[in-house]
C-alpha atoms as a PDB file:
ATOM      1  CA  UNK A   1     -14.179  -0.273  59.153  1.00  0.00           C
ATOM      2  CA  UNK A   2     -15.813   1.651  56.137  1.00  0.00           C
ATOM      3  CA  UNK A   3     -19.074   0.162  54.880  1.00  0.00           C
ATOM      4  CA  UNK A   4     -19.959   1.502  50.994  1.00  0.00           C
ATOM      5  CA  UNK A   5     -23.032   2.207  49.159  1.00  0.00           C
ATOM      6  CA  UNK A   6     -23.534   2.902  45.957  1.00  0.00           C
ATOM      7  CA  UNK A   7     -26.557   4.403  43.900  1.00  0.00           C
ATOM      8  CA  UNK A   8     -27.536   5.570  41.230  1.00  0.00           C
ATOM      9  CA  UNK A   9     -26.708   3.186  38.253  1.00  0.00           C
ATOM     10  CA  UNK A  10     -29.067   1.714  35.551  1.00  0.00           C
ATOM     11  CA  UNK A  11     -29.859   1.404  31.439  1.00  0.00           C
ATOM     12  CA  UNK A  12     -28.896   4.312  29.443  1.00  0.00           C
ATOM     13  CA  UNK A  13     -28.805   5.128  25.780  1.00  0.00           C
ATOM     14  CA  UNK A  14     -25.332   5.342  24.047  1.00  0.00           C
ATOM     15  CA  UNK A  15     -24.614   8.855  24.424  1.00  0.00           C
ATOM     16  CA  UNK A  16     -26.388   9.254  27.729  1.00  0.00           C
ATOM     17  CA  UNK A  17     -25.045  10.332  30.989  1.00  0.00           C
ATOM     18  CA  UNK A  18     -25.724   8.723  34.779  1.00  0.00           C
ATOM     19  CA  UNK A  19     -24.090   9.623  37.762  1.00  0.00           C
ATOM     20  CA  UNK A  20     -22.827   7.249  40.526  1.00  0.00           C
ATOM     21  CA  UNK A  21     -22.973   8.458  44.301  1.00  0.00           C
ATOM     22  CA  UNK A  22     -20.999   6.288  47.188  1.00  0.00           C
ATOM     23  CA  UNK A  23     -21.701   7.251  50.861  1.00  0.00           C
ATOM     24  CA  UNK A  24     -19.410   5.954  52.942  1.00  0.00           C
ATOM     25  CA  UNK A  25     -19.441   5.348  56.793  1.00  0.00           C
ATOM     26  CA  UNK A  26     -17.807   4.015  59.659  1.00  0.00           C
ATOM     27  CA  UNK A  27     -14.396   5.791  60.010  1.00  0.00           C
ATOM     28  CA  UNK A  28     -12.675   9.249  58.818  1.00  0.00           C
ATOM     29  CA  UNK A  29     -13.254   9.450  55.056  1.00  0.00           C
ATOM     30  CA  UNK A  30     -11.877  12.491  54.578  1.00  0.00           C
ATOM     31  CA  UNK A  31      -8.551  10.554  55.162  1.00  0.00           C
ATOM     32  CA  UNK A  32      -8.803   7.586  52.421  1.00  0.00           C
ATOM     33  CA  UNK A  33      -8.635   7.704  48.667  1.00  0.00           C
ATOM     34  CA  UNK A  34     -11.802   6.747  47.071  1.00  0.00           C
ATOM     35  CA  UNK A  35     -11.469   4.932  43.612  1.00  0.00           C
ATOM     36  CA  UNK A  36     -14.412   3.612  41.357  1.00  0.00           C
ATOM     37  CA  UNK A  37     -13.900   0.267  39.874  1.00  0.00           C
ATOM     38  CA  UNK A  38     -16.130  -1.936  36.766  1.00  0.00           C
ATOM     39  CA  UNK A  39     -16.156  -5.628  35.727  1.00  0.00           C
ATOM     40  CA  UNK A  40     -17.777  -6.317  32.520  1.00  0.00           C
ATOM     41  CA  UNK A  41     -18.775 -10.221  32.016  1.00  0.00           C
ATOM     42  CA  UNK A  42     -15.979 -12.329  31.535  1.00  0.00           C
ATOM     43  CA  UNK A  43     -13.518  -9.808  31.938  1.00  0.00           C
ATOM     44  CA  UNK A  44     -11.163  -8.315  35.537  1.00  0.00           C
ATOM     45  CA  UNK A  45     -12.054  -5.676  37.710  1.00  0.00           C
ATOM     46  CA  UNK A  46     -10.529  -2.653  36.355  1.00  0.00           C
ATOM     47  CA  UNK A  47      -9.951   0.704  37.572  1.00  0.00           C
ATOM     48  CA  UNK A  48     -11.968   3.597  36.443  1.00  0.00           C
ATOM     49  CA  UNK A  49     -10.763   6.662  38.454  1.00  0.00           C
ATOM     50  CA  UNK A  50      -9.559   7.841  41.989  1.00  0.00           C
ATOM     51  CA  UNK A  51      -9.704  10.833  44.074  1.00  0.00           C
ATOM     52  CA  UNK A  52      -7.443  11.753  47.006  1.00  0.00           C
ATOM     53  CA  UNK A  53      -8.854  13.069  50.436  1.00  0.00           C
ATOM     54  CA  UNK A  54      -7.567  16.943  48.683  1.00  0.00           C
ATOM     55  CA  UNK A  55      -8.791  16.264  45.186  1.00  0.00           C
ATOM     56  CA  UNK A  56      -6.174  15.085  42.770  1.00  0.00           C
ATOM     57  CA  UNK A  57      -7.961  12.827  40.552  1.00  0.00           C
ATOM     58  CA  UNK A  58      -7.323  10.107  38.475  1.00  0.00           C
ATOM     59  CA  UNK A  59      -8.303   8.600  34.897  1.00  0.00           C
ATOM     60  CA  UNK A  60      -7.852   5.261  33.351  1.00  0.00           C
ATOM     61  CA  UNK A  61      -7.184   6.692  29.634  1.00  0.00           C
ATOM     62  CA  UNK A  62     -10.611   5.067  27.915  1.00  0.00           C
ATOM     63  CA  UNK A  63     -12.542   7.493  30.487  1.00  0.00           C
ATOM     64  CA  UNK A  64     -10.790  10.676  30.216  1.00  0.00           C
ATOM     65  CA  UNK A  65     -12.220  13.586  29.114  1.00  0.00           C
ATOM     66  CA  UNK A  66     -15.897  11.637  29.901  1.00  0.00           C
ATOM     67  CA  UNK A  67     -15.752  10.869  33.427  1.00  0.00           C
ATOM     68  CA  UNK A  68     -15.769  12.810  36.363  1.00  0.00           C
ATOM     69  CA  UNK A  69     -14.930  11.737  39.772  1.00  0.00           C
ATOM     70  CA  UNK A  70     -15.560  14.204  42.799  1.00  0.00           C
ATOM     71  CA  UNK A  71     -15.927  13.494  46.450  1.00  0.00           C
ATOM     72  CA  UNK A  72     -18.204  16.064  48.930  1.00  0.00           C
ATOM     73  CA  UNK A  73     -16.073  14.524  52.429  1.00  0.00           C
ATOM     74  CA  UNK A  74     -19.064  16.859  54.485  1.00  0.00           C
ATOM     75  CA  UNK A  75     -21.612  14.000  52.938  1.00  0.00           C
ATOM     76  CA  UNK A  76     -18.547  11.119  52.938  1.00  0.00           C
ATOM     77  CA  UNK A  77     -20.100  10.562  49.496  1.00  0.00           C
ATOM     78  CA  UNK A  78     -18.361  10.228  46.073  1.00  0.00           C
ATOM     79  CA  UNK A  79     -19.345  10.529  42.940  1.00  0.00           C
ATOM     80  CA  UNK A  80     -18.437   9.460  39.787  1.00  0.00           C
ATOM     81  CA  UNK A  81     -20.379  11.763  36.478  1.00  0.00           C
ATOM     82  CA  UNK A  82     -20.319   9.861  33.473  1.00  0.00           C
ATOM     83  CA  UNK A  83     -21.164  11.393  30.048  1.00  0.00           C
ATOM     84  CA  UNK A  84     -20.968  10.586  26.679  1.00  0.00           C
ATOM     85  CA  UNK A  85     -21.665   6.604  27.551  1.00  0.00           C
ATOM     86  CA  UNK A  86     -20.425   4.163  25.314  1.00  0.00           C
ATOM     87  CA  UNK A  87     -22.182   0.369  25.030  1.00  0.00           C
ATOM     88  CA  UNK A  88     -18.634  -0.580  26.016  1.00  0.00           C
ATOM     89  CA  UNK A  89     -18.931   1.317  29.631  1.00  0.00           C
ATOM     90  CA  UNK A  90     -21.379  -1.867  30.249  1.00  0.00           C
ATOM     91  CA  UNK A  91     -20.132  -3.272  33.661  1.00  0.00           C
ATOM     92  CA  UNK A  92     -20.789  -3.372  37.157  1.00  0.00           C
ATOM     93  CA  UNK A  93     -19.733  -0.696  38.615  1.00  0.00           C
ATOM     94  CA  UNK A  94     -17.795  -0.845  42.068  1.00  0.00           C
ATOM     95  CA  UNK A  95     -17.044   1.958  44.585  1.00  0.00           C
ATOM     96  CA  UNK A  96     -14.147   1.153  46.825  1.00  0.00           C
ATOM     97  CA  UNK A  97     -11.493   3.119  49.610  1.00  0.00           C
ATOM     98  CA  UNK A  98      -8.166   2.740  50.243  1.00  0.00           C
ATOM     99  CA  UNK A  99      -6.903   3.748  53.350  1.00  0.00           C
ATOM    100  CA  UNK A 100      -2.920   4.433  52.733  1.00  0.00           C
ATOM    101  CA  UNK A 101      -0.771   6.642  50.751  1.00  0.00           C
ATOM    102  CA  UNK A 102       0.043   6.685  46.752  1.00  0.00           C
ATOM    103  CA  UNK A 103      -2.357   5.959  44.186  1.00  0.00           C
ATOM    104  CA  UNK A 104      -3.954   2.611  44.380  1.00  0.00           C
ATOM    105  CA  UNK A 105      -4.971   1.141  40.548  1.00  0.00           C
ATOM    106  CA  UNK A 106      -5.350  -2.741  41.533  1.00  0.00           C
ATOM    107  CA  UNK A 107      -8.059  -4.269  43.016  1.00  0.00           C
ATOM    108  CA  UNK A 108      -5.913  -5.581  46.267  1.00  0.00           C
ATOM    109  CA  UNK A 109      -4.643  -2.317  47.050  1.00  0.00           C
ATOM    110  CA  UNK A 110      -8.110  -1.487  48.631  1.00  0.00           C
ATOM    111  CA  UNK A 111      -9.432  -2.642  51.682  1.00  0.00           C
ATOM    112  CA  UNK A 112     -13.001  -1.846  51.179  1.00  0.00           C
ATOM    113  CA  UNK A 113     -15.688  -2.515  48.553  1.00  0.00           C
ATOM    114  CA  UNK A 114     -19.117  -1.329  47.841  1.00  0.00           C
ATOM    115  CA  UNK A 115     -21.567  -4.104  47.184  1.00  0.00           C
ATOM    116  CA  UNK A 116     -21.931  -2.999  43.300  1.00  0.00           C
ATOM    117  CA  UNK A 117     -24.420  -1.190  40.708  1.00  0.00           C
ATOM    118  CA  UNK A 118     -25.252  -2.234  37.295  1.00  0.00           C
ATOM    119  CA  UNK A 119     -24.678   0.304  34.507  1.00  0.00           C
ATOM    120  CA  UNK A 120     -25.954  -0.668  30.813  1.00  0.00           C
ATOM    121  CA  UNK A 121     -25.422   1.661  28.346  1.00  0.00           C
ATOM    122  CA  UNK A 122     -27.680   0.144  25.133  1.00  0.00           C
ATOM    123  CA  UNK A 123     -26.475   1.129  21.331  1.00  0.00           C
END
């Protein structure tokens, strides 16, 4: 079992920056890839980015060059730096780990969920 947390959201001018944290507990998370998801109203869960237990990370391509996903595994805590906010980045914003191997992008792939954070970024 992993049980998530996230912090760390909130209202932000377009332009703005927030950063997400995750701490994680409950089993090895040095060992699982970490991903960030967001659901806007209306719309699917989509992913935002991944990191693997070494580093690699992972974009979608509407968040690259903006976002930032890192992971401290001596705090079991990710974190996800987001600059440069758009009003479009308005979603709920999910942390989420995925104990296996590859890169999981789809919600299902992931076995456990954070309980969610609100981001609005206003125009």
């Amino acid at each position: 079992q992993v049980q998530l947390v996230e912090s760390g959201g909130g209202l932000v001018q377009a332009g703005g920056s927030l950063r997400l944290s995750c701490r994680a507990s409950g089993r090895a998370f040095s060992s699982v890839f970490m991903g960030w998801f967001r659901q806007a109203p209306g719309k699917e869960r989509e992913f935002v980015a991944g990191i693997r237990w070494r580093g690699d990370t992972y974009y979608v391509d509407s968040v690259k060059g903006r976002f930032t996903i890192s992971r401290d595994n001596a705090k079991n805590t990710v974190y996800l730096q987001m600059d440069s906010l758009k009003p479009e980045d308005t979603a709920v914003y999910y942390c989420a780990a995925a104990p296996r191997v590859g890169v999981p992008t789809i919600p299902n792939q992931y076995d456990y969920w954070g309980q969610g954070i609100q981001v609005a970024v206003s125009s």
